[in-house]
Protein backbone atom coordinates (compact mmCIF):
# COMPACT_ATOMS: atom_id res chain seq x y z
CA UNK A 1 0.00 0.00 0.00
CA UNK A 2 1.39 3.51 -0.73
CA UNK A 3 1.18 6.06 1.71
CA UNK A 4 1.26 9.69 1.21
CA UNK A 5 2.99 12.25 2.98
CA UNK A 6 2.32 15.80 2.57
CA UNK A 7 4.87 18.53 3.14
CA UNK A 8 8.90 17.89 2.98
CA UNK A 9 10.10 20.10 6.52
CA UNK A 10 11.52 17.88 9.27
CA UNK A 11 8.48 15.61 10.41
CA UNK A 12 7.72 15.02 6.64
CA UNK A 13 11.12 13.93 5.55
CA UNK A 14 11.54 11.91 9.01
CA UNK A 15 8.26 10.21 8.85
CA UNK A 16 8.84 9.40 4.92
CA UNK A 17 12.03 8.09 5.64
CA UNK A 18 10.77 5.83 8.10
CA UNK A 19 7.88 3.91 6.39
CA UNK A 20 10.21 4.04 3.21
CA UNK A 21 13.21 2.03 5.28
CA UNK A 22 10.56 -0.56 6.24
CA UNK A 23 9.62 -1.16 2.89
CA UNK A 24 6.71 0.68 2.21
CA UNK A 25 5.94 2.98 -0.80
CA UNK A 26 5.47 6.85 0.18
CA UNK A 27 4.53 9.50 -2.61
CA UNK A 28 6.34 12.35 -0.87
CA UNK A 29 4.21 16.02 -1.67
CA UNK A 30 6.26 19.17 -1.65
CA UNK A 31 4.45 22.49 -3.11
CA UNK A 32 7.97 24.08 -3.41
CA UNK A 33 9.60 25.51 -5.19
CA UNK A 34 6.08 26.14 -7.62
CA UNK A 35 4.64 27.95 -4.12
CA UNK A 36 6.70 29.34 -1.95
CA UNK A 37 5.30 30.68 1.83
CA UNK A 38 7.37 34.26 2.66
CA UNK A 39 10.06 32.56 5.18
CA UNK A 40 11.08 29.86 2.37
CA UNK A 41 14.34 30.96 0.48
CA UNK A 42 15.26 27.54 -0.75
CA UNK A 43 13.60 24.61 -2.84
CA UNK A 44 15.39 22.17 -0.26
CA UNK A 45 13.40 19.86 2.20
CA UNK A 46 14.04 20.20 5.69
CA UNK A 47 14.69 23.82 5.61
CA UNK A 48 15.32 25.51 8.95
CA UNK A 49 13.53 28.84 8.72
CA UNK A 50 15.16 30.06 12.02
CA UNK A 51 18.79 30.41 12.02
CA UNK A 52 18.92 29.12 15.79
CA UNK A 53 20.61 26.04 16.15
CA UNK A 54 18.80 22.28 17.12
CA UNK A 55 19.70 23.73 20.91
CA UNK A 56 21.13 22.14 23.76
CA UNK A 57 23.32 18.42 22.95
CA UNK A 58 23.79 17.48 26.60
CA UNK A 59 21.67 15.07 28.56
CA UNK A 60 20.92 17.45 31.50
CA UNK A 61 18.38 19.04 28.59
CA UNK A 62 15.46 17.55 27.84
CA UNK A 63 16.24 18.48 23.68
CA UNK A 64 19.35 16.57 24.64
CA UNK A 65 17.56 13.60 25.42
CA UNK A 66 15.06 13.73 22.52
CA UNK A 67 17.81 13.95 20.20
CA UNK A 68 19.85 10.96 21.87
CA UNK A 69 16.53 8.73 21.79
CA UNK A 70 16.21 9.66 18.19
CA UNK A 71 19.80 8.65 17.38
CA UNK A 72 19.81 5.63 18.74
CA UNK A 73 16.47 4.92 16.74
CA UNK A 74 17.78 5.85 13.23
CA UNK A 75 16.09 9.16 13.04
CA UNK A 76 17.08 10.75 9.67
CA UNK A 77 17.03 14.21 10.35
CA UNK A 78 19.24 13.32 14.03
CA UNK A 79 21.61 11.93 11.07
CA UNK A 80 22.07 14.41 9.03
CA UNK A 81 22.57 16.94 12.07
CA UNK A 82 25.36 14.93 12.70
CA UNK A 83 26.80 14.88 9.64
CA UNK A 84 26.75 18.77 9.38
CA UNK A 85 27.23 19.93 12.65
CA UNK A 86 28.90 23.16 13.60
CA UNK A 87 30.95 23.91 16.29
CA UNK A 88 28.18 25.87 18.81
CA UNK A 89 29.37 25.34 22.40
CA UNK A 90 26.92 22.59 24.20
CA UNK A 91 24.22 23.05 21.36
CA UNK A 92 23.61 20.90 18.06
CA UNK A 93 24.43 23.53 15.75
CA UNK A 94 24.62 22.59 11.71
CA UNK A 95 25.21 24.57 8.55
CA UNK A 96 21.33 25.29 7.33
CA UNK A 97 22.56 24.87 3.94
CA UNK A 98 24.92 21.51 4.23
CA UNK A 99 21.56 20.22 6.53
CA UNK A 100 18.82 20.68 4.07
CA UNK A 101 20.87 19.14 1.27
CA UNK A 102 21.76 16.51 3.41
CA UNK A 103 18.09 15.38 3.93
CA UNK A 104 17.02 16.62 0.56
CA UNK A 105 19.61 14.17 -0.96
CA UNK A 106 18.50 10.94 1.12
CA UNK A 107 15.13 11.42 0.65
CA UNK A 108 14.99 11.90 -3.21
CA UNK A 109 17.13 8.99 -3.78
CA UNK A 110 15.37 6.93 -1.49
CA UNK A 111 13.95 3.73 -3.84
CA UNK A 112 10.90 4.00 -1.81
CA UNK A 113 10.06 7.41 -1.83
CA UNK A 114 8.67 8.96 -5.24
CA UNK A 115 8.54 13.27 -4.65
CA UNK A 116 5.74 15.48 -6.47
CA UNK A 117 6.23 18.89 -6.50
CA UNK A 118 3.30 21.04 -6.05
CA UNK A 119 0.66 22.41 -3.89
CA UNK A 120 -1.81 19.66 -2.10
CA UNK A 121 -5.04 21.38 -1.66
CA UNK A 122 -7.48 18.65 -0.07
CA UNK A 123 -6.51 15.14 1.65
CA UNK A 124 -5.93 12.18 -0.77
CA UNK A 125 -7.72 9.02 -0.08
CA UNK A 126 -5.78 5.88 1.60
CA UNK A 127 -3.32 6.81 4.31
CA UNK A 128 -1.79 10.37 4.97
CA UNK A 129 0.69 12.03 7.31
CA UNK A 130 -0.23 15.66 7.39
CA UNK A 131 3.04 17.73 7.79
CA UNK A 132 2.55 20.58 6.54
CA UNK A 133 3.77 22.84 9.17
CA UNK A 134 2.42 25.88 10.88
CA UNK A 135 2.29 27.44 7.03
CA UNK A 136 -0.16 25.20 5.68
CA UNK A 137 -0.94 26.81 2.19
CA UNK A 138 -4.52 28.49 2.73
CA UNK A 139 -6.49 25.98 0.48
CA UNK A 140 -5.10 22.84 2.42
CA UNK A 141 -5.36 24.50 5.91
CA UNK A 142 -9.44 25.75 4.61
CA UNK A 143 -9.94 21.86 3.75
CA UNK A 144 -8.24 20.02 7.20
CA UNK A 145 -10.37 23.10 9.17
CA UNK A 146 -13.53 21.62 7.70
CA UNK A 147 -12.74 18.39 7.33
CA UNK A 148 -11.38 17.75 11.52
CA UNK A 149 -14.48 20.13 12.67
CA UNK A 150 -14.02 24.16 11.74
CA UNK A 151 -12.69 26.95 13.60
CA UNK A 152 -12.60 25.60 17.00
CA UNK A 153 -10.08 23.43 15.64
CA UNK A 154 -7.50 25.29 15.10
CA UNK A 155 -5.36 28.44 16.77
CA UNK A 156 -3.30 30.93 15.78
CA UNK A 157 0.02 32.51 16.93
CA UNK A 158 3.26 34.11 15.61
CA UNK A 159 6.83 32.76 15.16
CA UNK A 160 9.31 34.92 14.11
CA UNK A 161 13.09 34.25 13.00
CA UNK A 162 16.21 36.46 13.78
CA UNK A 163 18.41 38.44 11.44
CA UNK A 164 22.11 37.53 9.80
CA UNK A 165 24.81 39.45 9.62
CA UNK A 166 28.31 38.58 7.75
CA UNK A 167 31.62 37.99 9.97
CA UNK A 168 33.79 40.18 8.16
CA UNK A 169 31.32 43.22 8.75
CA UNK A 170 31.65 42.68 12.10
CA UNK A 171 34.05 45.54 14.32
CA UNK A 172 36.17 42.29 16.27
CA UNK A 173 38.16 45.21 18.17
CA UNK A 174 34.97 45.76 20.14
CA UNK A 175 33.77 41.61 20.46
CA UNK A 176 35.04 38.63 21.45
CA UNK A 177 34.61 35.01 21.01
CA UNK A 178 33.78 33.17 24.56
CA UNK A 179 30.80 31.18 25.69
CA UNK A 180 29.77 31.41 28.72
CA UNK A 181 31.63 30.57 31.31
CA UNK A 182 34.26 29.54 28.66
CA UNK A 183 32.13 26.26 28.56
CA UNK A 184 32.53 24.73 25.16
CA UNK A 185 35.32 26.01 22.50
CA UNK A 186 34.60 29.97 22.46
CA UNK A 187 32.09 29.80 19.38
CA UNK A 188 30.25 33.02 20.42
CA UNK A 189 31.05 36.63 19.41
CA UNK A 190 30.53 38.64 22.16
CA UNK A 191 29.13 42.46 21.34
CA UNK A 192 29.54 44.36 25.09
CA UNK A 193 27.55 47.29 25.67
CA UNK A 194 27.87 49.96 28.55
CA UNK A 195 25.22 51.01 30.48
CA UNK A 196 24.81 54.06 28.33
CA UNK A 197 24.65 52.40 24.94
CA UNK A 198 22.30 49.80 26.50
CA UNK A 199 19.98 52.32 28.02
CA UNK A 200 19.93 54.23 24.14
CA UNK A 201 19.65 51.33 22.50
CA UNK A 202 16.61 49.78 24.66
CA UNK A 203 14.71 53.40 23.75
CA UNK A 204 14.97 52.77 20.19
CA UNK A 205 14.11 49.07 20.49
CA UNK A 206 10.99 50.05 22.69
CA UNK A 207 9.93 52.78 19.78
CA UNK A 208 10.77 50.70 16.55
CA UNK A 209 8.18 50.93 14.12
CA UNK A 210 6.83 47.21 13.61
CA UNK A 211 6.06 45.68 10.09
CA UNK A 212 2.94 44.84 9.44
CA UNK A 213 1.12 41.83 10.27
CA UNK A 214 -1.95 41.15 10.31
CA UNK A 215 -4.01 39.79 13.69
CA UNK A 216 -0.68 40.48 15.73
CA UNK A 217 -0.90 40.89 19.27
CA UNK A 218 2.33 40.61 21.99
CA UNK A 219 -0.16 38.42 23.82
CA UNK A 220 -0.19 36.19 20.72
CA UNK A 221 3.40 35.90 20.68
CA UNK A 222 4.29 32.00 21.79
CA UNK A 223 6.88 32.78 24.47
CA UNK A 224 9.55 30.31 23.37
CA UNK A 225 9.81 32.50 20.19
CA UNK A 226 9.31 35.85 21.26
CA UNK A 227 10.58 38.83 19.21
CA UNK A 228 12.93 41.18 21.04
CA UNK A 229 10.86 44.26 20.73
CA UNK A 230 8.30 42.90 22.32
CA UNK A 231 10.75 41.77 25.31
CA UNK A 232 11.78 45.44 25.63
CA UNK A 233 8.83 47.13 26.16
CA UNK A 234 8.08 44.75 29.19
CA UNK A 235 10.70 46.77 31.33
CA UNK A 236 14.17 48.41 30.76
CA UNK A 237 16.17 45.40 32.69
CA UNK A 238 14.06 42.44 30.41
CA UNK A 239 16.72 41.86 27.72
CA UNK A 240 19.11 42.05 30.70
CA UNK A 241 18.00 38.89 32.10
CA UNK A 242 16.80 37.34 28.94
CA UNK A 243 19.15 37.34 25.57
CA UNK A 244 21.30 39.68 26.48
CA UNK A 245 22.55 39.04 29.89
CA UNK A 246 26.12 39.14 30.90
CA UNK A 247 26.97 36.69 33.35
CA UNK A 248 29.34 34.30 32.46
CA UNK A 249 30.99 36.68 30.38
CA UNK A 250 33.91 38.86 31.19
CA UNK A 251 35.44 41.59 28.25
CA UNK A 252 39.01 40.91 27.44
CA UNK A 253 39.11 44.50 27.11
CA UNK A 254 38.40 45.49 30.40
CA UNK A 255 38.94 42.48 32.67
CA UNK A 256 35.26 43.32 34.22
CA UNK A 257 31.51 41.73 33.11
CA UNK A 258 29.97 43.99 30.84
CA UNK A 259 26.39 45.41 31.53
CA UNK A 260 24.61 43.59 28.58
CA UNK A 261 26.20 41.66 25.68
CA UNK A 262 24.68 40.76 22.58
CA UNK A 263 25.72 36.89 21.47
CA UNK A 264 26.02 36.08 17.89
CA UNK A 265 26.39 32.57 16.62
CA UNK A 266 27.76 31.14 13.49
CA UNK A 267 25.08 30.48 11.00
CA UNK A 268 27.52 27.99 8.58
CA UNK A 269 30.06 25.85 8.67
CA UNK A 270 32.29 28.41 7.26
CA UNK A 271 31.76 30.88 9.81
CA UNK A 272 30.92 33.75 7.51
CA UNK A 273 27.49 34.02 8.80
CA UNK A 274 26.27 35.01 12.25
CA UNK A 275 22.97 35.40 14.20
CA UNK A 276 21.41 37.39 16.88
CA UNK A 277 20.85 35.16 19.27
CA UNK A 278 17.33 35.58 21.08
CA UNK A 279 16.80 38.82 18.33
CA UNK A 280 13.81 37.09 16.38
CA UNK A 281 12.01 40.12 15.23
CA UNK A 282 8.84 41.56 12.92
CA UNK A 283 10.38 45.28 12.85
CA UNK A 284 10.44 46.96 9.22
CA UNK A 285 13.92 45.52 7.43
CA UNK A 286 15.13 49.69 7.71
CA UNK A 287 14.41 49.79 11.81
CA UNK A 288 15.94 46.34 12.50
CA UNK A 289 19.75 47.88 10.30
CA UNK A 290 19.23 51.34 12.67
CA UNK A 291 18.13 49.90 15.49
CA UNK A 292 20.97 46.75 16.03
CA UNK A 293 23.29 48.73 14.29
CA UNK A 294 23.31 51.00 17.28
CA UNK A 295 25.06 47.82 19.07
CA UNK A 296 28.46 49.04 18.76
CA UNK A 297 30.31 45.76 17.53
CA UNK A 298 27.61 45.80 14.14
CA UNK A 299 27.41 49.87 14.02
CA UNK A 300 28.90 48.44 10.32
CA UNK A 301 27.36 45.32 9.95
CA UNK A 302 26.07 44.07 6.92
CA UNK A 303 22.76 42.09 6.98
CA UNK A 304 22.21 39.41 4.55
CA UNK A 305 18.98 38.69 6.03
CA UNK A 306 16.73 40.71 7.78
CA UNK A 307 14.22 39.21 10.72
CA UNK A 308 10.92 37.98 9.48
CA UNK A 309 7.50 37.71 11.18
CA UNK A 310 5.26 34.53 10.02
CA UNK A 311 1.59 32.99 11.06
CA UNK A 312 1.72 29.78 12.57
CA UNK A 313 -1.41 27.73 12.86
CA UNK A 314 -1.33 24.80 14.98
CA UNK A 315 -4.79 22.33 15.81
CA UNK A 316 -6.13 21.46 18.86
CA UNK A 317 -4.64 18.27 19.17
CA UNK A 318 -6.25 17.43 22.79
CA UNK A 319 -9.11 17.41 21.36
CA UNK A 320 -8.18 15.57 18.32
CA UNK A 321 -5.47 13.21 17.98
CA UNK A 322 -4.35 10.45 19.74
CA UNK A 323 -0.91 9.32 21.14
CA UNK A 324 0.64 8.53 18.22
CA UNK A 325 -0.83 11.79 16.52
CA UNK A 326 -3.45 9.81 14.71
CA UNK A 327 -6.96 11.45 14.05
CA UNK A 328 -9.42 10.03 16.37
CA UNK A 329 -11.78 9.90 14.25
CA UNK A 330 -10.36 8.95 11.35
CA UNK A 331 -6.95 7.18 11.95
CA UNK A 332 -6.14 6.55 8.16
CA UNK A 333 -5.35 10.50 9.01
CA UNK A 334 -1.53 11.22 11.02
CA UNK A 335 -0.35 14.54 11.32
CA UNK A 336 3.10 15.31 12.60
CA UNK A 337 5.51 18.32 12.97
CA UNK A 338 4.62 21.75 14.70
CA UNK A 339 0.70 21.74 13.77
CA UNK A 340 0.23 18.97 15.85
CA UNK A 341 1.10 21.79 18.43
CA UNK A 342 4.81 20.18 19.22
CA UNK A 343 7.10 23.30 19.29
CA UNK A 344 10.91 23.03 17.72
CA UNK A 345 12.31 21.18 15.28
CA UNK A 346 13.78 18.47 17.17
CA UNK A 347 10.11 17.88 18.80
CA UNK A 348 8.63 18.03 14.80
CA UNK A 349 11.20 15.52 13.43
CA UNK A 350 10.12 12.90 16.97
CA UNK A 351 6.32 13.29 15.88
CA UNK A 352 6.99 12.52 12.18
CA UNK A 353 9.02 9.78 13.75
CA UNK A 354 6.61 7.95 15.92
CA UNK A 355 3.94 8.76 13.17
CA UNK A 356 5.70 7.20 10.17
CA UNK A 357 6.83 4.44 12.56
CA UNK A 358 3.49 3.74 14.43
CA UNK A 359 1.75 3.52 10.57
CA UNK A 360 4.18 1.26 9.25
CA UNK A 361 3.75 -0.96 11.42
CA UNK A 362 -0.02 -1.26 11.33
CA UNK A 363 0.32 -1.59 7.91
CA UNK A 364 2.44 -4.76 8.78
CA UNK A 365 -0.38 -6.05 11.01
CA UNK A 366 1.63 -4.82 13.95
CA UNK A 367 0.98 -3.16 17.65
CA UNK A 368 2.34 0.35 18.06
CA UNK A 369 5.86 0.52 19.84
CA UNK A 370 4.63 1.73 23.43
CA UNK A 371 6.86 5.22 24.36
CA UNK A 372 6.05 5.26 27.95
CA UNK A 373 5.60 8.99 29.45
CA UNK A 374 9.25 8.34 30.64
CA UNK A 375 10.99 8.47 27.17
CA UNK A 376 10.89 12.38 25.78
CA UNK A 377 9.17 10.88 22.43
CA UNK A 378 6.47 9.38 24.17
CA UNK A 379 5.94 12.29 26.31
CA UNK A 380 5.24 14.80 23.55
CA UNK A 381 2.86 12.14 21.89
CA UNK A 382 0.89 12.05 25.42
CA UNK A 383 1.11 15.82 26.03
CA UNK A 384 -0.26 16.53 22.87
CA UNK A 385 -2.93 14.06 23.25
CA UNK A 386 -3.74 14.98 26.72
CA UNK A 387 -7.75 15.76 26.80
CA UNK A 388 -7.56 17.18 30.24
CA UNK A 389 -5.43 19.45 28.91
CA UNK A 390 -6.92 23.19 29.36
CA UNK A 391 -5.91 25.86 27.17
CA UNK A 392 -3.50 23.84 25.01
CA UNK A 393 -0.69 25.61 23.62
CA UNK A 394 2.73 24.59 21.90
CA UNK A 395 5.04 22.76 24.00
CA UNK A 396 8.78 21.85 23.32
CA UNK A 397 10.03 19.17 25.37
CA UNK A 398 11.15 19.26 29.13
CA UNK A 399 11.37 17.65 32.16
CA UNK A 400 8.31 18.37 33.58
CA UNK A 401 6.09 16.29 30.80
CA UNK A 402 8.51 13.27 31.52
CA UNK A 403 7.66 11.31 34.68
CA UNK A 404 9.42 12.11 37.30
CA UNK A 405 11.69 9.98 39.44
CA UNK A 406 10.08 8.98 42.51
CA UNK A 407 12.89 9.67 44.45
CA UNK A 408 14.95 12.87 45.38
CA UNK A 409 18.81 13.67 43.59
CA UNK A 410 20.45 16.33 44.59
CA UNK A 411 20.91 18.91 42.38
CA UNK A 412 18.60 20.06 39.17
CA UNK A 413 21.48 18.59 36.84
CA UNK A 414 21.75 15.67 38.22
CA UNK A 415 18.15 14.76 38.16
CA UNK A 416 17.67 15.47 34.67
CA UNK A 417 20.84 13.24 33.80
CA UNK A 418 19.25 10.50 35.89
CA UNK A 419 15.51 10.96 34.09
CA UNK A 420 17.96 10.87 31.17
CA UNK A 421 19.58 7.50 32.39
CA UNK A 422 16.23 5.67 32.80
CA UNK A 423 14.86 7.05 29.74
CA UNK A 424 17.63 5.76 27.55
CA UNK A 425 17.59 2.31 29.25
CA UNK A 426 13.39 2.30 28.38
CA UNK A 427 14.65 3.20 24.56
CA UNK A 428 17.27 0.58 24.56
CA UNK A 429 14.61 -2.24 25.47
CA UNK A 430 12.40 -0.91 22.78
CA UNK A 431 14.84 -0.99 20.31
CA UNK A 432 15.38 -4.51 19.20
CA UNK A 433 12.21 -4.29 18.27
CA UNK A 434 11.55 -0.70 16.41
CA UNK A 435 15.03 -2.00 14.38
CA UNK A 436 14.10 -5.83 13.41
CA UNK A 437 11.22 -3.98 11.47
CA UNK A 438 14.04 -2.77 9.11
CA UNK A 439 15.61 -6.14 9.57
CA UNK A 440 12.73 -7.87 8.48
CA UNK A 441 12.51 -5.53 5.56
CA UNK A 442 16.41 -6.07 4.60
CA UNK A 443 15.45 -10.36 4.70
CA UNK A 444 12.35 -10.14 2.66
CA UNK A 445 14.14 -7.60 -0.06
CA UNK A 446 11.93 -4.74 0.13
């Protein structure tokens, strides 16, 4: 039986990949490049539309975890990470561009998978992962609305992604490379700023003119993702304590921790591109250059990309999908990836996971693979399936969706590397099984 897939981000790609490695035929839909939303610049699949890296790679993180379960699993997307990772401190950092082509390359010459380019406009018959993302072309996203019960169905809020600026236009004699606490290999340039320049600086932010967008509210904003004007104007000391604190930092140039430092991280492997970290913005392109140009490190800087503002829609998954982010009432029907209301892209390549696993399998006559609440991968399925759930909203993955211990450990690290511990012993019991599907499919020549 082939299966289709619609959409090629993260969860489409990983949940193609999946059913395609256990022998099943997937006709993999991708409306680009013939339609292209406003924060797509390339026809590649997998494209990371923020600049910010696949965050933390240690096991005292939660995204840690998810990515380690993933790995061991034979996640595609945890692959080709890997393969083009960046140097980025204690984060999974990769070049966008060596990523994306990465994926792009494995899935198009995948025997199994057959791509058609264009726009998808209403749900095929037979069985369908839904990937779409949170921009879901307008027709498709007017179809699933009336097809999985109308407005109530779905919500609305904003992402937004941060801007780039080139290495070589940046003034070194007033940054530094460090992270903080000189933990990792220094892959941060540091941009101080004195009390003075902060103080000037926050005044402009606060008065920025915005671009426009329609429906936007700050209290729309999803707080993982929130742009930096909108951080300002809660209080002169808020980017102090958020993205532009100082501790762990000291200037080389004056022995002493600055008042507020701006972080930039490499954007490629090459290191010729650099983010703002924590700047994701919707200002007009000429406000964001006179605004964080005012940051004395990039009072030169040259911007090859300026912040963007996007709609994100997401459904109400609670009331709609199961665990293993089937529709309940019509489980031919999988979504997967941030829609389903799972926020980041590691947590959008575990749903199209666990989606394109849990389907193959049925199709093989088999029971799901059970991801207790104690793995991270089973604990987004359950959160997002969670009908006591109140006012559901996008979740990445933490600790506090994963069971918890039942006993105390000292110290917050700690704990999380021992919730880490028992979750990766769960995963390694599960994984005979989750690999002898692609065992099975290697014997029988498929």
């Amino acid at each position: 039986m082939n299966v289709t897939v619609i959409g090629a981000g993260l969860a489409g790609c990983e949940a193609a990949w999946q059913l395609a490695e256990r022998g099943i035929p997937v006709t993999l839909h991708e409306m680009k490049p013939k339609k292209m939303t406003p924060a797509h610049t390339s026809p590649l699949f997998a494209e990371l539309v923020c600049s910010n890296s696949l965050r933390g790679a240690g096991l005292e993180n939660a995204v840690g975890l998810l990515k380690e379960e993933l790995r061991r699993l034979g996640s595609l997307i945890i692959r080709a990470a890997d393969a083009t990772r960046v140097e980025a401190g204690g984060a999974l950092a990769v070049d966008r561009q060596g990523f994306a082509a990465y994926v792009t390359d494995a899935v198009r010459s995948h025997p199994n998978i057959t791509v058609v380019e264009g726009e998808v406009a209403a749900l095929p018959d037979g069985e369908v992962i839904v990937a779409t993302g949170p921009l879901t072309s307008d027709a498709l996203a007017d179809h699933l609305l009336e097809r999985v019960g109308g407005e109530s169905a779905a919500l609305h809020f904003f992402d937004a992604a941060a801007p780039l600026v080139s290495f070589e236009s940046i003034d070194m004699e007033k940054a530094w490379f460090a992270s903080r606490y000189d933990k990792g290999t220094a892959d941060y340039i540091n941009c101080a700023l004195s009390q003075e320049e902060y103080r000037a600086f926050w005044r402009e932010l606060c008065e920025a003119r915005e671009a426009e967008v329609h429906g936007f509210e700050d209290k729309s904003v999803f707080e993982g993702c929130m742009p930096v004007e909108v951080m300002a104007r809660r209080g002169e000391d808020t980017l102090r304590y958020g993205p532009l604190k100082p501790r762990g930092l000291r200037d080389p140039a004056t022995g002493r921790e600055p008042y507020a430092v701006v972080q930039l991280r490499r954007d490629n492997a090459e290191g010729s591109i650099y983010n703002l970290v924590g700047f994701q913005t919707h200002l007009k392109f000429g406000e964001q250059k006179r605004v964080f140009s005012m940051i004395p490190a990039l009072k030169e800087a040259e911007f090859v990309r300026y912040g963007v503002m996007h709609r994100n829609t997401y459904l109400d998954s609670p009331r709609l999908l199961d665990r293993y982010y089937r529709l309940r009432s019509e489980p031919r029907i999988c979504f997967a990836g941030q829609m389903t209301g799972v926020e980041g892209y590691v947590e959008s390549a575990a749903s199209g996971f666990l989606a394109g696993l849990e389907l193959a399998r049925r199709l093989a006559g088999e029971p799901p693979v059970d991801f207790p609440r104690e793995t991270a991968i089973g604990a987004l399925g359950l959160y997002v399936s969670d009908e006591t759930v109140g006012s559901f909203q996008p979740m990445n993955i933490n600790f506090g969706i994963i069971t918890p211990l039942g006993y105390r450990v000292k110290g917050k690290r700690n704990k999380n590397q021992e919730i880490s511990a028992r979750s990766l012993e769960i995963v390694e019991a599960l994984k005979p099984g989750v690999l002898m599907d692609l065992s099975r499919c290697d014997q029988t020549g498929n």
